[in-house]
PDB file of N, CA and C in Angstrom:
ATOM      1  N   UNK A   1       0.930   1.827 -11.506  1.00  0.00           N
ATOM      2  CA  UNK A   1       1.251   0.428 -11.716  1.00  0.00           C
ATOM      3  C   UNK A   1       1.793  -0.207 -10.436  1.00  0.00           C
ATOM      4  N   UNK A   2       2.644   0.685  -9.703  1.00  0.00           N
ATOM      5  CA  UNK A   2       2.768   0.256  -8.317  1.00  0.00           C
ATOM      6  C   UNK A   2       2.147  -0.543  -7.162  1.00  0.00           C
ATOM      7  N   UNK A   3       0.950   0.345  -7.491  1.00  0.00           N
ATOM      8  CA  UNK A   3      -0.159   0.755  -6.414  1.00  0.00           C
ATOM      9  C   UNK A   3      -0.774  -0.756  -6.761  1.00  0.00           C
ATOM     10  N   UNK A   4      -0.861  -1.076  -7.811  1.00  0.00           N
ATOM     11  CA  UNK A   4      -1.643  -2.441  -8.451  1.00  0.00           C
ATOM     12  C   UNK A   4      -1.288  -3.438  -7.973  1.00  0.00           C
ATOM     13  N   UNK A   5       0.456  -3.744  -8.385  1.00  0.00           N
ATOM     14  CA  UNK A   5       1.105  -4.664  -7.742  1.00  0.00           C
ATOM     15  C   UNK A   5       1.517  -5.215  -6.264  1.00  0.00           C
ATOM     16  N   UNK A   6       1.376  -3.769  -5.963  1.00  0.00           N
ATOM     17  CA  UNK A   6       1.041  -4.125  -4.303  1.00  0.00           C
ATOM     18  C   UNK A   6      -0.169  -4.633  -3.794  1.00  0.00           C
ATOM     19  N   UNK A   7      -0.735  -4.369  -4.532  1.00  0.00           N
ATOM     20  CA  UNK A   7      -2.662  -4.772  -4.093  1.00  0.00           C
ATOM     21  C   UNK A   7      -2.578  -6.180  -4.492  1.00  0.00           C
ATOM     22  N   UNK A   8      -2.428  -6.769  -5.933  1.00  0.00           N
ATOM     23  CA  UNK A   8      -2.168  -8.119  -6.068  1.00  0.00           C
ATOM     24  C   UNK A   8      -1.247  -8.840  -4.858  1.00  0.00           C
ATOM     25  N   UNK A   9      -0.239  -8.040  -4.427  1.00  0.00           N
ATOM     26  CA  UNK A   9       0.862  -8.896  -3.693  1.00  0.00           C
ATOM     27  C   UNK A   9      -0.236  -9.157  -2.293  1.00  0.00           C
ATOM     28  N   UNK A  10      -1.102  -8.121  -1.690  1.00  0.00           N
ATOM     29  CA  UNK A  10      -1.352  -8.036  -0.579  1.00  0.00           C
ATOM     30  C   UNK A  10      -2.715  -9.192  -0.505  1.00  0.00           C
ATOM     31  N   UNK A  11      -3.302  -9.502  -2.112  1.00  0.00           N
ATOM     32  CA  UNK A  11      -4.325  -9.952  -2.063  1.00  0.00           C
ATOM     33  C   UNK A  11      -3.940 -11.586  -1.729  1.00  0.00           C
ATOM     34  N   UNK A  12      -3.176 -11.738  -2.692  1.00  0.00           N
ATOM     35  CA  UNK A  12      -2.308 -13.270  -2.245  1.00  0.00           C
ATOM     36  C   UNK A  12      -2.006 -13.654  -1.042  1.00  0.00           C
ATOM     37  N   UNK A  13      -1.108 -12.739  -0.131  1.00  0.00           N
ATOM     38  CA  UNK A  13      -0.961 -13.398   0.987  1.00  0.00           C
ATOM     39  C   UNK A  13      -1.839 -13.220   2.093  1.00  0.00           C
ATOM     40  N   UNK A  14      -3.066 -12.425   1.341  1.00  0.00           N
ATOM     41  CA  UNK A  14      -4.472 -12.956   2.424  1.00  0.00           C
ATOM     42  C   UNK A  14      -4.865 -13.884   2.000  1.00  0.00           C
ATOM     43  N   UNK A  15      -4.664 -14.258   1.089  1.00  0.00           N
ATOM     44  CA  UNK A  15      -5.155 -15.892   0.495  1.00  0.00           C
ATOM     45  C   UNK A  15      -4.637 -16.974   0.981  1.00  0.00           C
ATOM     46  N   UNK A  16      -3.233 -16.830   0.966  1.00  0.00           N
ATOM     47  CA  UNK A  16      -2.195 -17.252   1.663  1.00  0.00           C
ATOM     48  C   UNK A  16      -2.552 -17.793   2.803  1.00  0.00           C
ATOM     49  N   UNK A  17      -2.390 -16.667   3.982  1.00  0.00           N
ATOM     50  CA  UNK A  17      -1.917 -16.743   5.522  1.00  0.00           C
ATOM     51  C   UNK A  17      -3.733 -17.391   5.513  1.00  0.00           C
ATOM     52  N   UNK A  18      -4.774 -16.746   5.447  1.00  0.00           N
ATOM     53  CA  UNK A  18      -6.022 -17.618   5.368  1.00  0.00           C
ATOM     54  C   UNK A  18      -5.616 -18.410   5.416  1.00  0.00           C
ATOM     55  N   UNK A  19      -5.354 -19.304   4.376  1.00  0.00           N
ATOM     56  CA  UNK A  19      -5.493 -20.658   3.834  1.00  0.00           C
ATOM     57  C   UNK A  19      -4.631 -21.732   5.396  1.00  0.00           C
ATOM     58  N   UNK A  20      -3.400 -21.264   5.407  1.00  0.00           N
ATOM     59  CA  UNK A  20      -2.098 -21.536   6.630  1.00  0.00           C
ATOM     60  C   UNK A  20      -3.142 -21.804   7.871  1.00  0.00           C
ATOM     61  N   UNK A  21      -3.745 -20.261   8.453  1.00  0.00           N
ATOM     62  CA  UNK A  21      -4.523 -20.206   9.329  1.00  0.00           C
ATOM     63  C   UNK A  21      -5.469 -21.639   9.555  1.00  0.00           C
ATOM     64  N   UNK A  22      -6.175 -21.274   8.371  1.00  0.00           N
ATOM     65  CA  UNK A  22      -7.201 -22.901   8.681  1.00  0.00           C
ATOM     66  C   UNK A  22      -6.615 -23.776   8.881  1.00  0.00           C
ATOM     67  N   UNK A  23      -5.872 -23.999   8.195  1.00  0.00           N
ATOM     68  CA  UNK A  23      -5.136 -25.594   8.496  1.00  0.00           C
ATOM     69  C   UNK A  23      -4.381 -25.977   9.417  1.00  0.00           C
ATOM     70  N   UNK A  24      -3.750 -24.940   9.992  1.00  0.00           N
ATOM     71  CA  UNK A  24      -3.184 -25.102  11.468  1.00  0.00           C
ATOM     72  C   UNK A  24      -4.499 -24.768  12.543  1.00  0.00           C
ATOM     73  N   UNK A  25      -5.123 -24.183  12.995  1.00  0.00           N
ATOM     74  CA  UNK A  25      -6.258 -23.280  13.721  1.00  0.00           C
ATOM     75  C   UNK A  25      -7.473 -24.627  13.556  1.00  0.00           C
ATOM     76  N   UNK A  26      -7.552 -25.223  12.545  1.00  0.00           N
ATOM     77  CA  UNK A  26      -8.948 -25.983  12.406  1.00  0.00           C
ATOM     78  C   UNK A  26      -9.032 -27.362  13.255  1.00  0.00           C
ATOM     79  N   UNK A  27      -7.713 -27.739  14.023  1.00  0.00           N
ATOM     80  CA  UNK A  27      -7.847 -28.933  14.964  1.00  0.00           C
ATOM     81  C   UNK A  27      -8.257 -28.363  16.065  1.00  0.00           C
ATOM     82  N   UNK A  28      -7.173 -27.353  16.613  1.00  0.00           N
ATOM     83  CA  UNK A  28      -7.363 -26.967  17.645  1.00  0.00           C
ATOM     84  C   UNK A  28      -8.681 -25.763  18.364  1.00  0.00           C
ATOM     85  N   UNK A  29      -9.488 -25.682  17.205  1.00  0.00           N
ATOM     86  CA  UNK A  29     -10.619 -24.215  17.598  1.00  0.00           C
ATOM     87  C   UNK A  29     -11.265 -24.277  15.988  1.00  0.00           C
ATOM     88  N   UNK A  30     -11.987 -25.441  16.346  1.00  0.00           N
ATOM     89  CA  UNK A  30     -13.241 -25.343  15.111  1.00  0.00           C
ATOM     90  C   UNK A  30     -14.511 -24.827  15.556  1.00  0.00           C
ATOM     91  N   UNK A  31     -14.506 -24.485  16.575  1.00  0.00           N
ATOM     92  CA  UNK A  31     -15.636 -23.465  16.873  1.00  0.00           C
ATOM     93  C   UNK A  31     -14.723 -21.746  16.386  1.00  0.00           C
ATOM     94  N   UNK A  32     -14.244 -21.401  16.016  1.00  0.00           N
ATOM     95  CA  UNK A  32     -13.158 -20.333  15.908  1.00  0.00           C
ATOM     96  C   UNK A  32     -13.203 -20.033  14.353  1.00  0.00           C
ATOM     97  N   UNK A  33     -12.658 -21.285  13.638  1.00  0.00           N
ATOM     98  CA  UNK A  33     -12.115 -21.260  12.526  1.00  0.00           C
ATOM     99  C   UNK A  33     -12.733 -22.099  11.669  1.00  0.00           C
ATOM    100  N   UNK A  34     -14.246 -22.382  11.782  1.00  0.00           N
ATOM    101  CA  UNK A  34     -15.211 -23.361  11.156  1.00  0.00           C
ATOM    102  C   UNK A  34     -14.662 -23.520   9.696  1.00  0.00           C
ATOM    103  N   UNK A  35     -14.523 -21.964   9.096  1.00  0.00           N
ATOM    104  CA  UNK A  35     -14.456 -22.074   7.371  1.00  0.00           C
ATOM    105  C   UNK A  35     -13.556 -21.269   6.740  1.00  0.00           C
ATOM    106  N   UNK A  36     -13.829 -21.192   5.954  1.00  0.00           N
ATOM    107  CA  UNK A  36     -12.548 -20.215   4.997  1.00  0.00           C
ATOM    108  C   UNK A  36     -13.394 -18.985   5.103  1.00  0.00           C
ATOM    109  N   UNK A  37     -14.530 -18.041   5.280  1.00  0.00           N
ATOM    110  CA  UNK A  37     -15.033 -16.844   5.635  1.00  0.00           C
ATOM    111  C   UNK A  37     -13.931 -16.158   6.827  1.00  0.00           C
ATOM    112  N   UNK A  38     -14.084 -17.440   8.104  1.00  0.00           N
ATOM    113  CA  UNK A  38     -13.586 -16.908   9.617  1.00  0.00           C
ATOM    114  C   UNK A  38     -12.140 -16.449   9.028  1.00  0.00           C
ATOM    115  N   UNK A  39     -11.387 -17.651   8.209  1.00  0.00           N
ATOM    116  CA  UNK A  39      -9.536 -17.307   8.037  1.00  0.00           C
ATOM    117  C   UNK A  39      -9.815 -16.069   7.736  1.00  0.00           C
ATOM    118  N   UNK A  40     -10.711 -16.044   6.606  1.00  0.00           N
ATOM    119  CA  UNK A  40     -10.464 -14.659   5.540  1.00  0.00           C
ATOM    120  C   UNK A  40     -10.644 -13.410   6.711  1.00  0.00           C
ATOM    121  N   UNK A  41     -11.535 -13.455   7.132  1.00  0.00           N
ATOM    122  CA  UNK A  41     -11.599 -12.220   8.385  1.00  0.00           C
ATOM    123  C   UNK A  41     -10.561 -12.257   9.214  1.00  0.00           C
ATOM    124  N   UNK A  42      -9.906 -13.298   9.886  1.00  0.00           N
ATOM    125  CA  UNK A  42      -9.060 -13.301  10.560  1.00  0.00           C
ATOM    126  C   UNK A  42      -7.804 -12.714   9.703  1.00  0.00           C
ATOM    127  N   UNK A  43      -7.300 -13.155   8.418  1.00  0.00           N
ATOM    128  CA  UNK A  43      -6.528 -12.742   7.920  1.00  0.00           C
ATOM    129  C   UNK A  43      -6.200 -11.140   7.466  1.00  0.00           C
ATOM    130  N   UNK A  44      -7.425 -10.399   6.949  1.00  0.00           N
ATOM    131  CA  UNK A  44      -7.314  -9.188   6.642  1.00  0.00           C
ATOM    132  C   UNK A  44      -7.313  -8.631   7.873  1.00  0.00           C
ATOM    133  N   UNK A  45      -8.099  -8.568   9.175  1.00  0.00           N
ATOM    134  CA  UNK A  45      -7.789  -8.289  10.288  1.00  0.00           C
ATOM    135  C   UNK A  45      -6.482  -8.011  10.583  1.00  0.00           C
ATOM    136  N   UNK A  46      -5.587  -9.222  10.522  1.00  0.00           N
ATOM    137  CA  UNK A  46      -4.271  -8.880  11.039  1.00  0.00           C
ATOM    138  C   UNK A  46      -3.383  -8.755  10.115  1.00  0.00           C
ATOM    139  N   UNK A  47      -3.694  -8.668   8.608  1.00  0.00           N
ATOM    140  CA  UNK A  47      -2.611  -7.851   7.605  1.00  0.00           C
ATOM    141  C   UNK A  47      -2.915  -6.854   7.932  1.00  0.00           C
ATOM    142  N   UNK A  48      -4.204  -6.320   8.338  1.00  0.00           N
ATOM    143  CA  UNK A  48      -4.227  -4.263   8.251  1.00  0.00           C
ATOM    144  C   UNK A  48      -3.619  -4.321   9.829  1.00  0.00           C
ATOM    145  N   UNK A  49      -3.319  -4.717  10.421  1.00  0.00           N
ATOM    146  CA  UNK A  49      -2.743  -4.677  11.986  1.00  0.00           C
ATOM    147  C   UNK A  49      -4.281  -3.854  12.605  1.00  0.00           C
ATOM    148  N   UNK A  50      -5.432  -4.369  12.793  1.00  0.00           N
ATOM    149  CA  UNK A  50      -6.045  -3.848  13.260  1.00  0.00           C
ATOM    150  C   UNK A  50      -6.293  -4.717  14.107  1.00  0.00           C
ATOM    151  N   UNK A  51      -6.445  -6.513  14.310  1.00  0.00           N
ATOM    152  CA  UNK A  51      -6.318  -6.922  15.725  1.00  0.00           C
ATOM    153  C   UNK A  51      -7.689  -7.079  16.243  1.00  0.00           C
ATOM    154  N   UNK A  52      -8.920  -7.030  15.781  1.00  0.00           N
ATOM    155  CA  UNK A  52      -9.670  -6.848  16.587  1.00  0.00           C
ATOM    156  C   UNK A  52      -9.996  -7.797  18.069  1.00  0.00           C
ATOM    157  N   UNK A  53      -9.128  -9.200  17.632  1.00  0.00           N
ATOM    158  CA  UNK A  53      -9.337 -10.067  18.831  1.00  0.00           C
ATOM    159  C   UNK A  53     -10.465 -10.682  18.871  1.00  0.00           C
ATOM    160  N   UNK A  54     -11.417 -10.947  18.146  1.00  0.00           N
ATOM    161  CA  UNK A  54     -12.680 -11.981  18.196  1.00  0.00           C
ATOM    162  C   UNK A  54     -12.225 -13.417  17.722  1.00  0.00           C
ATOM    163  N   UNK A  55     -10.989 -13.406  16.802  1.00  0.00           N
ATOM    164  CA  UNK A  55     -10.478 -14.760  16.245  1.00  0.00           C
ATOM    165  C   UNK A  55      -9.202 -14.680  16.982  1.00  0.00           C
ATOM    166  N   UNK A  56      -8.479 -15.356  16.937  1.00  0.00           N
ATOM    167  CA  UNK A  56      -6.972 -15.522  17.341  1.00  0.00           C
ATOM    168  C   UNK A  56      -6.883 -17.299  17.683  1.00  0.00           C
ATOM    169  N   UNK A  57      -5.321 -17.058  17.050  1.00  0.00           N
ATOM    170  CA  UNK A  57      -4.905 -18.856  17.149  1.00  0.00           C
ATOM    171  C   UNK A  57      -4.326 -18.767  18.548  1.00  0.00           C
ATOM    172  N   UNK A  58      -4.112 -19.972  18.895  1.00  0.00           N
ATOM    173  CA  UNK A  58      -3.748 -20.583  20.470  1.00  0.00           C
ATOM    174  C   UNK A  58      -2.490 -21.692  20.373  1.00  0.00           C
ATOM    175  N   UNK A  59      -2.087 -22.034  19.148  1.00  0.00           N
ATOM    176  CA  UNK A  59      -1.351 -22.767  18.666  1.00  0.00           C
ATOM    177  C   UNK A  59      -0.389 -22.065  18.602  1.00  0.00           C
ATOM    178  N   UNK A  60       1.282 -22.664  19.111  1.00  0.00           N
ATOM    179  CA  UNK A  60       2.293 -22.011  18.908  1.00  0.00           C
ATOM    180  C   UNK A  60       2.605 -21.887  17.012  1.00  0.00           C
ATOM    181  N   UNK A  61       2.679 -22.619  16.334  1.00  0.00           N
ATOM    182  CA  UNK A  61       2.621 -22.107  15.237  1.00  0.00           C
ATOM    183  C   UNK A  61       1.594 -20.978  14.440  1.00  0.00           C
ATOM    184  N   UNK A  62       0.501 -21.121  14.982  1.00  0.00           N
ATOM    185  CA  UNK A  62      -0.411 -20.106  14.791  1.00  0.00           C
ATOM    186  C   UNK A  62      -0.264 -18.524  15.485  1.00  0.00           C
ATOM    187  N   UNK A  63       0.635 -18.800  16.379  1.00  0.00           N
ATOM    188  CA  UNK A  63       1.008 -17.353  16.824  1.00  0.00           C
ATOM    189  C   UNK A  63       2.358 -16.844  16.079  1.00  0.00           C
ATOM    190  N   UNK A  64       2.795 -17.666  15.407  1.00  0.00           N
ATOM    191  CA  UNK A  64       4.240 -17.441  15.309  1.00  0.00           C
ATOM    192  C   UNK A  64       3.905 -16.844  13.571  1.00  0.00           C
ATOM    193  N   UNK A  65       2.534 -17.446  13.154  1.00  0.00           N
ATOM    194  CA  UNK A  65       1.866 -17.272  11.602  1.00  0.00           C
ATOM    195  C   UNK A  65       1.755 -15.368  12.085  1.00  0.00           C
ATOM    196  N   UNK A  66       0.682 -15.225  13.326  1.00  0.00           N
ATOM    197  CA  UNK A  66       0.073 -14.534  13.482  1.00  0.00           C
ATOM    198  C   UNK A  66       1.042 -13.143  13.573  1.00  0.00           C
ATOM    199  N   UNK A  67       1.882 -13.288  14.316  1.00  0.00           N
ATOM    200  CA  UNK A  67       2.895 -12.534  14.316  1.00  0.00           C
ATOM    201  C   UNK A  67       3.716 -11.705  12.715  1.00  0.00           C
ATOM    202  N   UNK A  68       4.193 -12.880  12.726  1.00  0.00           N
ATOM    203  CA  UNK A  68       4.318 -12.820  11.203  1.00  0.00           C
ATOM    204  C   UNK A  68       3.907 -11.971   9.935  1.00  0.00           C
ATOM    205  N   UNK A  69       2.362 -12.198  10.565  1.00  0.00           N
ATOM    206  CA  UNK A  69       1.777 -11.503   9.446  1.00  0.00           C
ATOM    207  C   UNK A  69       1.303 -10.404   9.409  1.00  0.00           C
ATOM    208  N   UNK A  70       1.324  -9.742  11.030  1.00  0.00           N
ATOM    209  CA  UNK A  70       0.873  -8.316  11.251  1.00  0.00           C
ATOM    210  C   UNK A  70       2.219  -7.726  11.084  1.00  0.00           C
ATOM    211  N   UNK A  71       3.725  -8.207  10.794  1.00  0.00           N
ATOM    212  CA  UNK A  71       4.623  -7.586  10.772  1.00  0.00           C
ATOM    213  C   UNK A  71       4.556  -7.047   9.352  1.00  0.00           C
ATOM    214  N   UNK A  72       4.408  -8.383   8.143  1.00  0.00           N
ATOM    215  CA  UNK A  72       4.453  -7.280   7.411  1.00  0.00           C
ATOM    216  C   UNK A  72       3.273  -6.651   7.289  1.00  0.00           C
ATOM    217  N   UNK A  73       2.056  -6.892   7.457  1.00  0.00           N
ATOM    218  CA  UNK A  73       1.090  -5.853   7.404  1.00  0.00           C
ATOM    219  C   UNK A  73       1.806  -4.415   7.929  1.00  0.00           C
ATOM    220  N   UNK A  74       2.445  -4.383   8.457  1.00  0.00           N
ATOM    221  CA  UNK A  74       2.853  -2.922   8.757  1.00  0.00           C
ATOM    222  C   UNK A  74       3.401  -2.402   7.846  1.00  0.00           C
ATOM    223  N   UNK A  75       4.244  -3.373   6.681  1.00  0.00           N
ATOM    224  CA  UNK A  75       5.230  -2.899   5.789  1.00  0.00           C
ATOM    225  C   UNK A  75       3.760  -2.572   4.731  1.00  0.00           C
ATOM    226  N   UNK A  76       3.107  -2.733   4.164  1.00  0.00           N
ATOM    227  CA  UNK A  76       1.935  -3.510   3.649  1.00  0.00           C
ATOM    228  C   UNK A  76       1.286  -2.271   3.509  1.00  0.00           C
ATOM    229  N   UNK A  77       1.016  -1.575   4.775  1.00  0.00           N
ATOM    230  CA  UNK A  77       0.086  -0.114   5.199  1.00  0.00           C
ATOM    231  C   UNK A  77       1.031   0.965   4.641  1.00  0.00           C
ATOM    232  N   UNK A  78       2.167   0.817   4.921  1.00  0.00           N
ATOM    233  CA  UNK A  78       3.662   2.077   4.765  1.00  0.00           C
ATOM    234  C   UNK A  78       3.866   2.120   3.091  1.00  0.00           C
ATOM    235  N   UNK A  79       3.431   0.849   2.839  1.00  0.00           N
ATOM    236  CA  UNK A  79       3.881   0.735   1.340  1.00  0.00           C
ATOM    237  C   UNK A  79       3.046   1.579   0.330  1.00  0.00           C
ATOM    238  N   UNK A  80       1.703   1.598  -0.053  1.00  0.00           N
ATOM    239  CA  UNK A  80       1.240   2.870  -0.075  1.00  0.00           C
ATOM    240  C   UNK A  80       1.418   3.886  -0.186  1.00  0.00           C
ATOM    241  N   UNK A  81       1.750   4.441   1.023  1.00  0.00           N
ATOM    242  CA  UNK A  81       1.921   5.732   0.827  1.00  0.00           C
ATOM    243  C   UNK A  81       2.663   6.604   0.545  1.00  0.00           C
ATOM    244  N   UNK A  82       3.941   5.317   0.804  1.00  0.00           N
ATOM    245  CA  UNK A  82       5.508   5.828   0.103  1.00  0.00           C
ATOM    246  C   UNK A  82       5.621   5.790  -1.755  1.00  0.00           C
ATOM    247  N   UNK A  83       4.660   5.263  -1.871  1.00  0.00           N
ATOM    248  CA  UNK A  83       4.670   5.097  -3.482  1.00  0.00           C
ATOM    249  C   UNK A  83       3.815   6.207  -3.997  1.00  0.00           C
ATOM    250  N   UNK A  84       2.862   6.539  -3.206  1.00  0.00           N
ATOM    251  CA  UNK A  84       1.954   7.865  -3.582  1.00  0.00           C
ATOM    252  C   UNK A  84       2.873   9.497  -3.174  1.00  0.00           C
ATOM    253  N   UNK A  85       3.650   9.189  -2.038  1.00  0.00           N
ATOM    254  CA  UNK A  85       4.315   9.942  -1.649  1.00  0.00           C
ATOM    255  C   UNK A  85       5.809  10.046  -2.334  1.00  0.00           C
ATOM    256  N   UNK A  86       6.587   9.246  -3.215  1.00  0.00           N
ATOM    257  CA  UNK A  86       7.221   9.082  -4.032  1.00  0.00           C
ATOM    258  C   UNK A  86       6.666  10.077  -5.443  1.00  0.00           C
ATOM    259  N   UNK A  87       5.522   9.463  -6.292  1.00  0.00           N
ATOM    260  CA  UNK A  87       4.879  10.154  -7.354  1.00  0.00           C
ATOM    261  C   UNK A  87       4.310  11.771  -6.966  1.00  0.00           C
ATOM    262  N   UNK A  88       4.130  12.161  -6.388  1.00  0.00           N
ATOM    263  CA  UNK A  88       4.061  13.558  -5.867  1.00  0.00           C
ATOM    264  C   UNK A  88       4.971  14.328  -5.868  1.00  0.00           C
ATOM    265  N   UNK A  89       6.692  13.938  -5.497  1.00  0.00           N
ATOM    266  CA  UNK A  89       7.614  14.027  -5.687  1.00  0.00           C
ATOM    267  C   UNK A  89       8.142  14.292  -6.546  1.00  0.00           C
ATOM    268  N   UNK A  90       8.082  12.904  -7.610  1.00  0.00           N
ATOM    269  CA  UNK A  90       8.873  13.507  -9.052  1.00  0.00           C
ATOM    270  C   UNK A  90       8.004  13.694  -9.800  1.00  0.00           C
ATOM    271  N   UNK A  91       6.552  14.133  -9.384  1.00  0.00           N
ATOM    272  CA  UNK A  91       6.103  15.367 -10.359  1.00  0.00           C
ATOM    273  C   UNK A  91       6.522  16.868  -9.791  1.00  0.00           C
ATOM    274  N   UNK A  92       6.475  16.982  -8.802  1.00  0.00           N
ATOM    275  CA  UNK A  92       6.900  18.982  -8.458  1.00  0.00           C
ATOM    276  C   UNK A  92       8.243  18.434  -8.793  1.00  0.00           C
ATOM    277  N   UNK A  93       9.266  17.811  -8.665  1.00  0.00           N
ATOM    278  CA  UNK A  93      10.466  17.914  -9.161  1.00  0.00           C
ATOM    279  C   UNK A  93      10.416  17.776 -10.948  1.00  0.00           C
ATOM    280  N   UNK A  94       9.521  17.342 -11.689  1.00  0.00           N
ATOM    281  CA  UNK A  94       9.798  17.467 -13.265  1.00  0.00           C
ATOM    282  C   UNK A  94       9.000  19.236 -13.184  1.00  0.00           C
ATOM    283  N   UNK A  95       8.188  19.732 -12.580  1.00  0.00           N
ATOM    284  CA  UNK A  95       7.966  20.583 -12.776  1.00  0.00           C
ATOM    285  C   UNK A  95       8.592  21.928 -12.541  1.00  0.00           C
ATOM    286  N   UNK A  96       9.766  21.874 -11.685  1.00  0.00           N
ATOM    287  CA  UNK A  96      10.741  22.458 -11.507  1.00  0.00           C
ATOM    288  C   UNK A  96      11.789  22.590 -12.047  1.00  0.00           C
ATOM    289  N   UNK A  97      12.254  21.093 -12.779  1.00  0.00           N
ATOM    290  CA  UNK A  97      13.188  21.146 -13.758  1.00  0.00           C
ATOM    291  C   UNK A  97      12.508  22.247 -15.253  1.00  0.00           C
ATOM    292  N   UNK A  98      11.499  22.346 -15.568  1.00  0.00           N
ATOM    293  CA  UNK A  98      10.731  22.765 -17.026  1.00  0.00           C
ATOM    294  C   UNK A  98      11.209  24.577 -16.713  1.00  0.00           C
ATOM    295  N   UNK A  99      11.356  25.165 -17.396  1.00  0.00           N
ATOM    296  CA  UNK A  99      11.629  26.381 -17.553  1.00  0.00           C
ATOM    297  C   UNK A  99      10.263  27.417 -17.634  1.00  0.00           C
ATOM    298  N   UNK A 100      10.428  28.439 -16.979  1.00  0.00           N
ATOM    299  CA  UNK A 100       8.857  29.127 -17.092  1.00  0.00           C
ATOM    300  C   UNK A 100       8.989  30.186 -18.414  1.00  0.00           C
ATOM    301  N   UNK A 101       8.069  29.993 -18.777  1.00  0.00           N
ATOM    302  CA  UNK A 101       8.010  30.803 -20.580  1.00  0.00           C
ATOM    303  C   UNK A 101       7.509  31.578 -20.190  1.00  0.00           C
ATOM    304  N   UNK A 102       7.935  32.987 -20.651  1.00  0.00           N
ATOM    305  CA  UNK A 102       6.434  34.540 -20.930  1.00  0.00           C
ATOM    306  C   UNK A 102       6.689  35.161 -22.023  1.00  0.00           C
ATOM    307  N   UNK A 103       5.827  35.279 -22.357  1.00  0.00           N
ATOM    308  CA  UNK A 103       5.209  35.832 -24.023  1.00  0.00           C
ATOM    309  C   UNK A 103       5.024  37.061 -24.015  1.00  0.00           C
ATOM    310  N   UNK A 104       5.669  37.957 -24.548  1.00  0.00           N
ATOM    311  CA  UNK A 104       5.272  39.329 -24.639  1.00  0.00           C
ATOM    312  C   UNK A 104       5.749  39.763 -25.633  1.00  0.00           C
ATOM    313  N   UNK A 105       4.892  41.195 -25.999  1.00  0.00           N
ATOM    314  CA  UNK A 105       4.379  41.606 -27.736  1.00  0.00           C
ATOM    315  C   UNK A 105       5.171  43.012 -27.032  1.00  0.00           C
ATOM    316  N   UNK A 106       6.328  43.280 -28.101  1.00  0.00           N
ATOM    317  CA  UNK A 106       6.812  44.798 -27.511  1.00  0.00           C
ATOM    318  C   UNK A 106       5.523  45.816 -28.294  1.00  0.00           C
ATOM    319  N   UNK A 107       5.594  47.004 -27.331  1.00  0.00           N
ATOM    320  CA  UNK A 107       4.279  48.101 -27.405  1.00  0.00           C
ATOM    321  C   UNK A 107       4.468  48.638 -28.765  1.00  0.00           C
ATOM    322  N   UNK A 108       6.096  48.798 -29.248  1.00  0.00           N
ATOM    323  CA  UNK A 108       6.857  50.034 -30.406  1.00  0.00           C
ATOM    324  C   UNK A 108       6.095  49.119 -31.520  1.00  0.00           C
ATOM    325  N   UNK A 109       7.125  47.754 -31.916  1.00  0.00           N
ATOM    326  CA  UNK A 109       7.001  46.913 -32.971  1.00  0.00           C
ATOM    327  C   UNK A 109       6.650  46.123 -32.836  1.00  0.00           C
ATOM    328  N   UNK A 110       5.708  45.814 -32.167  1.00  0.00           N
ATOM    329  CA  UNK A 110       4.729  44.617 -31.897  1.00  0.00           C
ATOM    330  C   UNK A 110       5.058  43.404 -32.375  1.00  0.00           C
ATOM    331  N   UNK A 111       6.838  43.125 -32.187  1.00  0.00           N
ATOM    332  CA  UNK A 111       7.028  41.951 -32.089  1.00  0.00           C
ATOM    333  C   UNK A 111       7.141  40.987 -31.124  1.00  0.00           C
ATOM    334  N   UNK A 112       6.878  39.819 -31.248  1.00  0.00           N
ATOM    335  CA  UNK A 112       6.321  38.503 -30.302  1.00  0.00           C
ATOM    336  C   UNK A 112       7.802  37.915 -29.840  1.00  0.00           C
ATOM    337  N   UNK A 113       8.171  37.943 -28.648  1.00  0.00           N
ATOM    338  CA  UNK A 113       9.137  37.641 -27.658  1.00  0.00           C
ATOM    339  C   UNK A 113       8.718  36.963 -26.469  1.00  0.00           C
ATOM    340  N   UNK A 114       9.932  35.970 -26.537  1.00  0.00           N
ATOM    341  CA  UNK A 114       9.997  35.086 -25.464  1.00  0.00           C
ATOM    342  C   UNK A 114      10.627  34.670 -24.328  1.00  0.00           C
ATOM    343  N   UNK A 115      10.537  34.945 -23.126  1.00  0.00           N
ATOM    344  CA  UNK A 115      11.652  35.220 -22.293  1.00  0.00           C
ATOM    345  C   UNK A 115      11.188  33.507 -21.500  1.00  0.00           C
ATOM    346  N   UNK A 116      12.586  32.851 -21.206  1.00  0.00           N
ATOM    347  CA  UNK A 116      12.799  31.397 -20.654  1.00  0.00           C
ATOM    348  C   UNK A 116      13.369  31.946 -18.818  1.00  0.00           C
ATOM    349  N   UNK A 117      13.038  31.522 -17.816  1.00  0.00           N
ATOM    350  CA  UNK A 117      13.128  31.771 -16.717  1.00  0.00           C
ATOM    351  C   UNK A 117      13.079  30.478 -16.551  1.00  0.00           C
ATOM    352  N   UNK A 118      14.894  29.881 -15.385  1.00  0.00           N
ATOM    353  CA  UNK A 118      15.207  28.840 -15.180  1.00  0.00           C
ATOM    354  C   UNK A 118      13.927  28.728 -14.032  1.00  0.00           C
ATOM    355  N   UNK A 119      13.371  27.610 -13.558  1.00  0.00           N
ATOM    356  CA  UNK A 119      12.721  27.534 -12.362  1.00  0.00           C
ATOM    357  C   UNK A 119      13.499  26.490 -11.701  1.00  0.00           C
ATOM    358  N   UNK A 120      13.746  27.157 -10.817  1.00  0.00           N
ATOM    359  CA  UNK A 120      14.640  26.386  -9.299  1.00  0.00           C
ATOM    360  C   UNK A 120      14.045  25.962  -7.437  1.00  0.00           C
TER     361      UNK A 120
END
């Protein structure tokens, strides 16, 4: 459920910073930023902090967007994996708390016994 909500959160503010992008970016570099395709590329570009540099604003507010938004893209990438890396966690830890069972039939009177072994 994590994993979801982060994806919604991340999908928005590419919708978002897009949207920002054009409207600041579209006076100054409409050869750049013709449409909402270019933001959208420009935008996921620099939420994943990958940067490729074919778009970029020239506008002090557009750098200050741009900035901005590869910062949290960093939080954005980390977030992930700390939540996958979290659930990995407190499963070997519930599985450590559970006690290990063994079943054994004595040879004499073939009665059915159960021995509980804390697991630590």
């Amino acid at each position: 459920m994590e994993l979801l909500i982060t994806l919604c959160i991340c999908l928005i503010l590419i919708i978002f910073s897009s949207t920002l992008i054009n409207y600041i970016e579209t006076q100054a570099q409409p050869d750049k930023f013709e449409n909402a395709d270019e933001s959208l590329w420009w935008a996921v570009a620099t939420l994943t902090t990958q940067g490729y540099g074919d778009i970029y604003p020239i506008t002090p507010i557009g750098k200050i967007l741009e900035a901005t938004i590869a910062i949290i893209g960093i939080g954005f990438v980390v977030l992930p994996t700390g939540i996958i890396s979290s659930s990995f966690i407190s499963t070997l830890n519930d599985q450590k708390k559970s006690p290990i069972v063994i079943q054994c039939t004595c040879p004499n009177c073939q009665t059915l016994f159960q021995i509980f072994i804390k697991n630590t």
